[in-house]
C-alpha atoms as a PDB file:
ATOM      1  CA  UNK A   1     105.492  57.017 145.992  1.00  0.00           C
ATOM      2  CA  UNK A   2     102.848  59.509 145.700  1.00  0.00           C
ATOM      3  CA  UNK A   3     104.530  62.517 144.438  1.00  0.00           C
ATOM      4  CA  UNK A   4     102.630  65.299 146.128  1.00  0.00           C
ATOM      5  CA  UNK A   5     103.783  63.286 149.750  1.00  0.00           C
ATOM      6  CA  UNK A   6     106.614  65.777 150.816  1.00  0.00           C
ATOM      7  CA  UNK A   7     104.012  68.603 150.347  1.00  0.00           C
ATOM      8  CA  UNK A   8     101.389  66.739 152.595  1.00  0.00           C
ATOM      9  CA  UNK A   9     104.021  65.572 154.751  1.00  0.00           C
ATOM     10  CA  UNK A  10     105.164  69.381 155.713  1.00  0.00           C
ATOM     11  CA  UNK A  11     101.746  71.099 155.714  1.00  0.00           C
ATOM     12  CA  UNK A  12     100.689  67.777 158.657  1.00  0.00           C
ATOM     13  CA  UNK A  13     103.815  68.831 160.232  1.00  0.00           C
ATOM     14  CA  UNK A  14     104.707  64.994 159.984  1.00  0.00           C
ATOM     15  CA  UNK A  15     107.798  63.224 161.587  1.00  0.00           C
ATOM     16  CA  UNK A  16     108.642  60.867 158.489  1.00  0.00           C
ATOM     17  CA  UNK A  17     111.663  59.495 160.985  1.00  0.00           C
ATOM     18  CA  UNK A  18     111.474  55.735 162.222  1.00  0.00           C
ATOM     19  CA  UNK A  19     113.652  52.482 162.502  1.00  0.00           C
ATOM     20  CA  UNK A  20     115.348  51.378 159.316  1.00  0.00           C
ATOM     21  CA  UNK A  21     112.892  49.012 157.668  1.00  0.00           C
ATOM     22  CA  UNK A  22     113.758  45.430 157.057  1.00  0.00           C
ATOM     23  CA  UNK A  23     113.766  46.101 153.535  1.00  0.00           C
ATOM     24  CA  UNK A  24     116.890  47.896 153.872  1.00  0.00           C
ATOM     25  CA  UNK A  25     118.936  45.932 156.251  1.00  0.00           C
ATOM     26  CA  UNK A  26     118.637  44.611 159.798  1.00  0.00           C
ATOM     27  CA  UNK A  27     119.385  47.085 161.733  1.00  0.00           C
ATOM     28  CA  UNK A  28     120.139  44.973 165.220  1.00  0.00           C
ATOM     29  CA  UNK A  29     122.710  43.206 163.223  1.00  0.00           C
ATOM     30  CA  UNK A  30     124.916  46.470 162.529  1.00  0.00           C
ATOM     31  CA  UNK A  31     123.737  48.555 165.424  1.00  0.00           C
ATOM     32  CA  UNK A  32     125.917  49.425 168.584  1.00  0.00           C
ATOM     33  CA  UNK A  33     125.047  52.457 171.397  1.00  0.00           C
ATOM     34  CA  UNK A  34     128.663  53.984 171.265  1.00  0.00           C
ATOM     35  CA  UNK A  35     130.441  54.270 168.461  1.00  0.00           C
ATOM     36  CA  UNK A  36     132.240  50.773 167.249  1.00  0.00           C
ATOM     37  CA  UNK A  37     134.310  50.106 164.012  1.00  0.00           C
ATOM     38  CA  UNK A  38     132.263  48.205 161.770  1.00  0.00           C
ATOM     39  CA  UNK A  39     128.971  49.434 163.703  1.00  0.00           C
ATOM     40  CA  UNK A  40     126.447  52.503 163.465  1.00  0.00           C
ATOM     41  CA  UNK A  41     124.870  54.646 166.689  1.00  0.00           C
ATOM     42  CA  UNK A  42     122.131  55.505 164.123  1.00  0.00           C
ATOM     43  CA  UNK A  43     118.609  53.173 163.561  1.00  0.00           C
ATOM     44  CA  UNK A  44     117.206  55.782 162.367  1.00  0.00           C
ATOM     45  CA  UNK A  45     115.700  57.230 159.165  1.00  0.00           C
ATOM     46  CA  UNK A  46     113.016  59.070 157.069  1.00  0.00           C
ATOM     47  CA  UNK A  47     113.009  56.619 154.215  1.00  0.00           C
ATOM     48  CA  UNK A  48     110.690  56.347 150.922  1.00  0.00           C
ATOM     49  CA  UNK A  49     108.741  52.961 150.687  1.00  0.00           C
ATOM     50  CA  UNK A  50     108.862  50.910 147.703  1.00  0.00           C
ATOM     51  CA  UNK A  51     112.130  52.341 146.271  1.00  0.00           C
ATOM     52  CA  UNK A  52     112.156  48.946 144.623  1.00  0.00           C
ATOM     53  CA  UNK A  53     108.281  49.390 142.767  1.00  0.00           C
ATOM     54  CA  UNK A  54     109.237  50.871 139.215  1.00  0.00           C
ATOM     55  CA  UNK A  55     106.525  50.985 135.855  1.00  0.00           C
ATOM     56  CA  UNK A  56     109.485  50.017 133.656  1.00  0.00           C
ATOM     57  CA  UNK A  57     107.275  49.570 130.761  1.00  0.00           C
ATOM     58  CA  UNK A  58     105.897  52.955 130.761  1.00  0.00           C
ATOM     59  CA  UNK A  59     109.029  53.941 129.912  1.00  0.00           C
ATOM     60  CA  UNK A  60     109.878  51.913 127.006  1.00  0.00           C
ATOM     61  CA  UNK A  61     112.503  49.937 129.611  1.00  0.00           C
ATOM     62  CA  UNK A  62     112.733  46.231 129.651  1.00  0.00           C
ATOM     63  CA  UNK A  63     112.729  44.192 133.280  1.00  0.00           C
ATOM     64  CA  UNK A  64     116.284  43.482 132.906  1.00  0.00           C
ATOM     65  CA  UNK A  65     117.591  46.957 132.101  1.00  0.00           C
ATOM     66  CA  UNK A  66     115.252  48.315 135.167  1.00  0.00           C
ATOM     67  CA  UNK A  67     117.004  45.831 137.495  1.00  0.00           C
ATOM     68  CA  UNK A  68     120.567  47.219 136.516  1.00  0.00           C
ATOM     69  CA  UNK A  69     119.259  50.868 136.729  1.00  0.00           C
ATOM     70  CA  UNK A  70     120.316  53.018 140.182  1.00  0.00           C
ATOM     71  CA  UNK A  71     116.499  53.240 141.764  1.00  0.00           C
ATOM     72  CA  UNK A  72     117.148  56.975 141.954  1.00  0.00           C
ATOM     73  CA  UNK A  73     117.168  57.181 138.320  1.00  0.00           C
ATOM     74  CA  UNK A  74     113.712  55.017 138.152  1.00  0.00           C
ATOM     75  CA  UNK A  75     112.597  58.274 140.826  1.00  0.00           C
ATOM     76  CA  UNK A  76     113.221  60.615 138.425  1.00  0.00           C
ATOM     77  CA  UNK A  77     112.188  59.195 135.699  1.00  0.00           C
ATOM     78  CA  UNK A  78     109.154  59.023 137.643  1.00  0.00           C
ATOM     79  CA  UNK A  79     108.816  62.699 139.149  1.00  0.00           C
ATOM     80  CA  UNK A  80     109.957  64.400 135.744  1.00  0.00           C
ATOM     81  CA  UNK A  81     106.655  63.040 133.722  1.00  0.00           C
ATOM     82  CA  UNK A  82     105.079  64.294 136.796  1.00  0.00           C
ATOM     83  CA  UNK A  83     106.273  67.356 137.307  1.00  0.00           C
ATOM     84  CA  UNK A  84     105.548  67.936 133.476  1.00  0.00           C
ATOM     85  CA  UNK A  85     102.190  66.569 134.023  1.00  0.00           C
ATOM     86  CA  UNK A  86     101.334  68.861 136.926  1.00  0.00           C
ATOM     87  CA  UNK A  87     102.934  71.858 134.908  1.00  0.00           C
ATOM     88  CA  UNK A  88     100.192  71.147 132.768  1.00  0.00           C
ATOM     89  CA  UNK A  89     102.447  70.567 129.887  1.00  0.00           C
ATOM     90  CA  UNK A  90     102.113  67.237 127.278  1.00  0.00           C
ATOM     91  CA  UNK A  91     105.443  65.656 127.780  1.00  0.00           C
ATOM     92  CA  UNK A  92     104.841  64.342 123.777  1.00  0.00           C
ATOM     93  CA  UNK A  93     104.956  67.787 122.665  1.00  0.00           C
ATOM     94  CA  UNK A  94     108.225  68.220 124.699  1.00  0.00           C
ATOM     95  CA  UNK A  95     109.727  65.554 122.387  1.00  0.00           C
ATOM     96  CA  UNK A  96     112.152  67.116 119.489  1.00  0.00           C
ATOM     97  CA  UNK A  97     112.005  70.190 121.798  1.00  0.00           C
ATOM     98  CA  UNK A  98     115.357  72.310 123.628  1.00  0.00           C
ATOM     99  CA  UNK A  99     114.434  71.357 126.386  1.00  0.00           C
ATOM    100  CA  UNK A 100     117.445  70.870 129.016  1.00  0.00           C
ATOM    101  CA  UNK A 101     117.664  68.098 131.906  1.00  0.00           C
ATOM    102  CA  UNK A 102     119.449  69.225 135.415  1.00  0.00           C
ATOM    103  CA  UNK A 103     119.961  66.632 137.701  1.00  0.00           C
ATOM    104  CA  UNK A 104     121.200  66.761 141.059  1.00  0.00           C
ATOM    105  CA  UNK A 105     122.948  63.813 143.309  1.00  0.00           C
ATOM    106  CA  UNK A 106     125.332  62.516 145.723  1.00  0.00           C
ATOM    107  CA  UNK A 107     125.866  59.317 146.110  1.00  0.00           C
ATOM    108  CA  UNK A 108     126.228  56.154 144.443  1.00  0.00           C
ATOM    109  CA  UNK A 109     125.524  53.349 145.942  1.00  0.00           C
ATOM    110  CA  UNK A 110     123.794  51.478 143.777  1.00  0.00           C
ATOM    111  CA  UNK A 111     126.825  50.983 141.216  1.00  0.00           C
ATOM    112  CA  UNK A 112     129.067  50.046 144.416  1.00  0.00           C
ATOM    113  CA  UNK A 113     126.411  47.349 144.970  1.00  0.00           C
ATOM    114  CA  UNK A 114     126.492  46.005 141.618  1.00  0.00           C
ATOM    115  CA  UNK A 115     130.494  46.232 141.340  1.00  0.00           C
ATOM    116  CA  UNK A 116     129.868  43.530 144.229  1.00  0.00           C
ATOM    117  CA  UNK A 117     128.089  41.550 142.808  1.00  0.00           C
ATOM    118  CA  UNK A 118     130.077  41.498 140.031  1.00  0.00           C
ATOM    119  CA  UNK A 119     133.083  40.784 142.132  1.00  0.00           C
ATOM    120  CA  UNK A 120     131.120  37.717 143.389  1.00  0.00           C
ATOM    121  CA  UNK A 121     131.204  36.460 139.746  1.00  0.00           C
ATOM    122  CA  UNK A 122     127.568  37.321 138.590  1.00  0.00           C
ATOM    123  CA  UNK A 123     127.323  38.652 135.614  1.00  0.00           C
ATOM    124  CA  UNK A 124     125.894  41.841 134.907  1.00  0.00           C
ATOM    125  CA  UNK A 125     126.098  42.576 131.458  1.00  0.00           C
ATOM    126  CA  UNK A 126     126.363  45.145 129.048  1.00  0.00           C
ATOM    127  CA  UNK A 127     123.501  46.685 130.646  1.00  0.00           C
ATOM    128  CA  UNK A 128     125.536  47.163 134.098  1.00  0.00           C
ATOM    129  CA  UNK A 129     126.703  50.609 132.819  1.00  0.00           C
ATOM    130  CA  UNK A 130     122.655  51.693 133.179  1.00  0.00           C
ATOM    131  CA  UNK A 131     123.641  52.056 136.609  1.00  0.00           C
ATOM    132  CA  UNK A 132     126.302  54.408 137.010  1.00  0.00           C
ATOM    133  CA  UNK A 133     124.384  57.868 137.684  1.00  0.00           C
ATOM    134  CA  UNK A 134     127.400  60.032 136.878  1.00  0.00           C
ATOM    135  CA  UNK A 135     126.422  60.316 133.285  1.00  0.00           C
ATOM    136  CA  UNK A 136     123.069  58.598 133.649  1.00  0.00           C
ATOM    137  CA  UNK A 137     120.413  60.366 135.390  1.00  0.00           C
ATOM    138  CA  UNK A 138     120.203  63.227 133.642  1.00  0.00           C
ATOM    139  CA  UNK A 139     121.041  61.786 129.701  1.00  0.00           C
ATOM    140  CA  UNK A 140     118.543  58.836 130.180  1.00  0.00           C
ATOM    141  CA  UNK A 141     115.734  61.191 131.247  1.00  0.00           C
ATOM    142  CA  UNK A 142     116.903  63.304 127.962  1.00  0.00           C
ATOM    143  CA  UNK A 143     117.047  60.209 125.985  1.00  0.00           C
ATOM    144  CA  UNK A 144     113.533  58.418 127.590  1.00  0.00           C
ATOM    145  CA  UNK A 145     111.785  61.705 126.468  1.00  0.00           C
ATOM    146  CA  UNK A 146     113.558  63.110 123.422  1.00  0.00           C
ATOM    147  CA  UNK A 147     114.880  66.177 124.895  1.00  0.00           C
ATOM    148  CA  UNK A 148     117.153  67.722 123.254  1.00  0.00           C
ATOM    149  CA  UNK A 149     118.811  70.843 125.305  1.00  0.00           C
ATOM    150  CA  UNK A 150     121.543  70.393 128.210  1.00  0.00           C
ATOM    151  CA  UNK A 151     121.874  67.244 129.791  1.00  0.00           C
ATOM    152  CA  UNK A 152     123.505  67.707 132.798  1.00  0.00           C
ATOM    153  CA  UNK A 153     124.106  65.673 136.027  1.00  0.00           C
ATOM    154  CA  UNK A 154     125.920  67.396 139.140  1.00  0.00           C
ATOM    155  CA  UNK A 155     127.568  66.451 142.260  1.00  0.00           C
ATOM    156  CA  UNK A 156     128.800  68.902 144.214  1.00  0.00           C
ATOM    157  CA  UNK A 157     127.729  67.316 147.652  1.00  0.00           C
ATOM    158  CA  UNK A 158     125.302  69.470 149.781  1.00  0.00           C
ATOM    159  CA  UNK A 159     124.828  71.560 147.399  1.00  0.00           C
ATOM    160  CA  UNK A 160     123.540  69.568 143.778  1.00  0.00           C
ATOM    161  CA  UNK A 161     120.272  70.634 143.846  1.00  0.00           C
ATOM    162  CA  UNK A 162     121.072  74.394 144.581  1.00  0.00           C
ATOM    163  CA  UNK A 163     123.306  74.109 141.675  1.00  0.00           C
ATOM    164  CA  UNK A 164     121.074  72.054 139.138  1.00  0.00           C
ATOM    165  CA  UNK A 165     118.296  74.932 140.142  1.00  0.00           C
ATOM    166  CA  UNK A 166     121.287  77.739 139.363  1.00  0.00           C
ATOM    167  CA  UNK A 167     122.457  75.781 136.101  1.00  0.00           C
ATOM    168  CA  UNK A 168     118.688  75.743 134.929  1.00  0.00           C
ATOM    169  CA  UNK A 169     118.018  79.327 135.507  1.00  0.00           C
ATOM    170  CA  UNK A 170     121.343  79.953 133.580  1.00  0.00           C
ATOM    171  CA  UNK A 171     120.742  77.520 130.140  1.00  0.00           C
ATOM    172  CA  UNK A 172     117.127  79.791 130.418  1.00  0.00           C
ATOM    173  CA  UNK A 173     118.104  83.151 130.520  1.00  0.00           C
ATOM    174  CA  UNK A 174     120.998  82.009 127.715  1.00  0.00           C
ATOM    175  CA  UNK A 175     118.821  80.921 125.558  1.00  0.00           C
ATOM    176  CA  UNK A 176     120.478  77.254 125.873  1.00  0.00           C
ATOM    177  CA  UNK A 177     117.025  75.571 126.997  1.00  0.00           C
ATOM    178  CA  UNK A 178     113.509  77.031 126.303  1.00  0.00           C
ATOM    179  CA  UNK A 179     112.030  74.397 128.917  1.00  0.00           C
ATOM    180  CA  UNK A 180     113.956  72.835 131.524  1.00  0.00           C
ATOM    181  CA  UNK A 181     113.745  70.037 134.290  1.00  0.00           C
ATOM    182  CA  UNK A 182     115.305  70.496 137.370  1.00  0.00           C
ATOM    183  CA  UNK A 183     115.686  68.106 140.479  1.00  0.00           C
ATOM    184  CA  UNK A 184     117.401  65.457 142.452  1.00  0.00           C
ATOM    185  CA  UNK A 185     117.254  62.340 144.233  1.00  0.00           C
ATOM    186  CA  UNK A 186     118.755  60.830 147.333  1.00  0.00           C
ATOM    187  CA  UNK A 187     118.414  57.535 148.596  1.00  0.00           C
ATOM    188  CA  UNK A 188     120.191  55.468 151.366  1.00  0.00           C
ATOM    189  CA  UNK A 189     120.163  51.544 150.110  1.00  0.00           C
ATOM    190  CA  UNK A 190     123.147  49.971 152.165  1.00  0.00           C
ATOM    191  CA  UNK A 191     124.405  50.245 156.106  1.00  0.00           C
ATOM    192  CA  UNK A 192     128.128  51.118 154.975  1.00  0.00           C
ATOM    193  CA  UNK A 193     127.423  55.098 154.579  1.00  0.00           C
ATOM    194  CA  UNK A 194     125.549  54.625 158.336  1.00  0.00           C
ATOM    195  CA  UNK A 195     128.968  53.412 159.660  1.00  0.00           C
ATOM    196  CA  UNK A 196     131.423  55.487 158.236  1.00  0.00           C
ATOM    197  CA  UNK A 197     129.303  58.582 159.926  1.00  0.00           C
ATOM    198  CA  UNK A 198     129.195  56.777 163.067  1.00  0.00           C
ATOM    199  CA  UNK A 199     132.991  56.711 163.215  1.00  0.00           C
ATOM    200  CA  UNK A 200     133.451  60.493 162.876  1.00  0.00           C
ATOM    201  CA  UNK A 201     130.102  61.244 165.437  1.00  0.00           C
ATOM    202  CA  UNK A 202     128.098  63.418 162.888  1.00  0.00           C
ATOM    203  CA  UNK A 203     124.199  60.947 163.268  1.00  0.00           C
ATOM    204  CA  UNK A 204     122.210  60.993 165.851  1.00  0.00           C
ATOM    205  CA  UNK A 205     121.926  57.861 168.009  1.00  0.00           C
ATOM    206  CA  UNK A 206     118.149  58.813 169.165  1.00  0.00           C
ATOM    207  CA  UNK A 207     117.091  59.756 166.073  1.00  0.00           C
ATOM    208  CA  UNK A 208     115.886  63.459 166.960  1.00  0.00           C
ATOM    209  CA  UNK A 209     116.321  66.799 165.767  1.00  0.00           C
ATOM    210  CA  UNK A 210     117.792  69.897 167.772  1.00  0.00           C
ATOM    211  CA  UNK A 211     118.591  72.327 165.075  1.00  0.00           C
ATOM    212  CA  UNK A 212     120.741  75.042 167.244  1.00  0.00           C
ATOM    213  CA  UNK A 213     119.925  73.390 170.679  1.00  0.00           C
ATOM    214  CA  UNK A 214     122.244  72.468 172.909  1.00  0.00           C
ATOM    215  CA  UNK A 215     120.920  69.389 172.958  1.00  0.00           C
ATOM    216  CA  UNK A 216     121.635  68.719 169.359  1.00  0.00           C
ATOM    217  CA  UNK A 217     123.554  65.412 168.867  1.00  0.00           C
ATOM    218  CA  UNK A 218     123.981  64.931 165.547  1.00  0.00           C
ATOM    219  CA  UNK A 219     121.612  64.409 162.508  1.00  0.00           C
ATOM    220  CA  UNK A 220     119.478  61.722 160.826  1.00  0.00           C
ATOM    221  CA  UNK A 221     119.687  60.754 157.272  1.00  0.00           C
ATOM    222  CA  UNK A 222     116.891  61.086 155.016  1.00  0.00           C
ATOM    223  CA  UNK A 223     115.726  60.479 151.294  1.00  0.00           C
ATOM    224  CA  UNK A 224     113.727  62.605 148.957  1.00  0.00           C
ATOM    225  CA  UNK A 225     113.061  62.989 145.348  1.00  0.00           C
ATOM    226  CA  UNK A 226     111.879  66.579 143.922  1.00  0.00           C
ATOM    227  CA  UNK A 227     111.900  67.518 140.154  1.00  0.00           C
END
């Protein structure tokens, strides 16, 4: 994706919200206007295109170790050289250097899709634990680059990237890091986190937003990757 789109995106005041793509999932086959077990109220969402597009060999990462890697990690991976870039910094001369890695996230769904698929008796590998973001986002952008300050991934819900930002401020003013990258990634691959919100009423089944309206029915799920 291109990375300045959010930036564009805000200053065209652009609504990024539309159907799920097929490239997700069908939405018609999981969709139902009231809430249903097994079903979602929501077809709606502000998605990132070609989550599954990745320049694995810029990296140094070969085609099967990409395929076992969460896509939010290929993101960052992604956004960090060009955040560096755009900082006006040589990420080369980064290499050796303290410079610490905070990386925020929520979910993962990409290891729950490879656990079934590994529950369907395909093999995975020993490259299957490239996709478990717990550990992995922020080390393998450490690792990808030589960095060598804090490596640090956090989940703390709603608030990760607040406190990656607040972690990264702190390893700076300690002396811990004398450069640091900072972000986060979110993306919504599978139907099963649309249904279990569905159940407890929290998305919207039209789609809009009504931020402290009292026609405000709920909210729309997103993606976004910012480092």
């Amino acid at each position: 994706p291109n990375h300045h789109i959010f930036w564009e995106n805000l200053l065209a005041n652009k609504n990024s919200i539309r159907e799920i793509p097929s490239t997700r999932w069908n939405w018609q086959d999981h969709y139902s206007e009231t809430v249903t077990p097994g079903k979602t109220v929501s077809k709606w969402g502000a998605l990132i295109d070609n989550v599954d597009c990745f320049d694995a060999s810029f990296f140094g990462i070969s085609n099967e170790e990409a395929l076992a890697t969460d896509p939010q990690l290929r993101l960052l991976l992604e956004e960090s050289y060009h955040a560096v870039e755009d900082a006006g910094i040589d990420m080369e001369k980064l290499a050796g250097s303290s410079t610490g890695v905070f990386i925020g996230y929520e979910y993962a769904e990409y290891e729950h899709h490879l656990r079934k698929l590994e529950n369907k008796d395909i093999t995975l590998g020993p490259l299957f634990s490239s996709s478990r973001p717990s550990y992995y986002l922020s080390s393998q952008i450490s690792h990808t680059f030589d960095l060598c300050g804090p490596s640090e991934s956090i989940n703390v819900n709603c608030a990760s990237s607040a406190v990656a930002i607040n972690r990264a401020y702190y390893s700076l003013l300690n002396g811990e890091s004398d450069t640091a990258i900072v972000g986060a990634a979110s993306l919504k691959l599978y139907v099963d986190d649309y249904v279990a919100a569905s159940q407890y009423g929290s998305l919207s089944p039209n789609g809009t937003r009504c931020v402290f309206d009292n026609e405000a029915n709920g909210f729309t799920r997103g993606e976004g990757v910012a480092v």
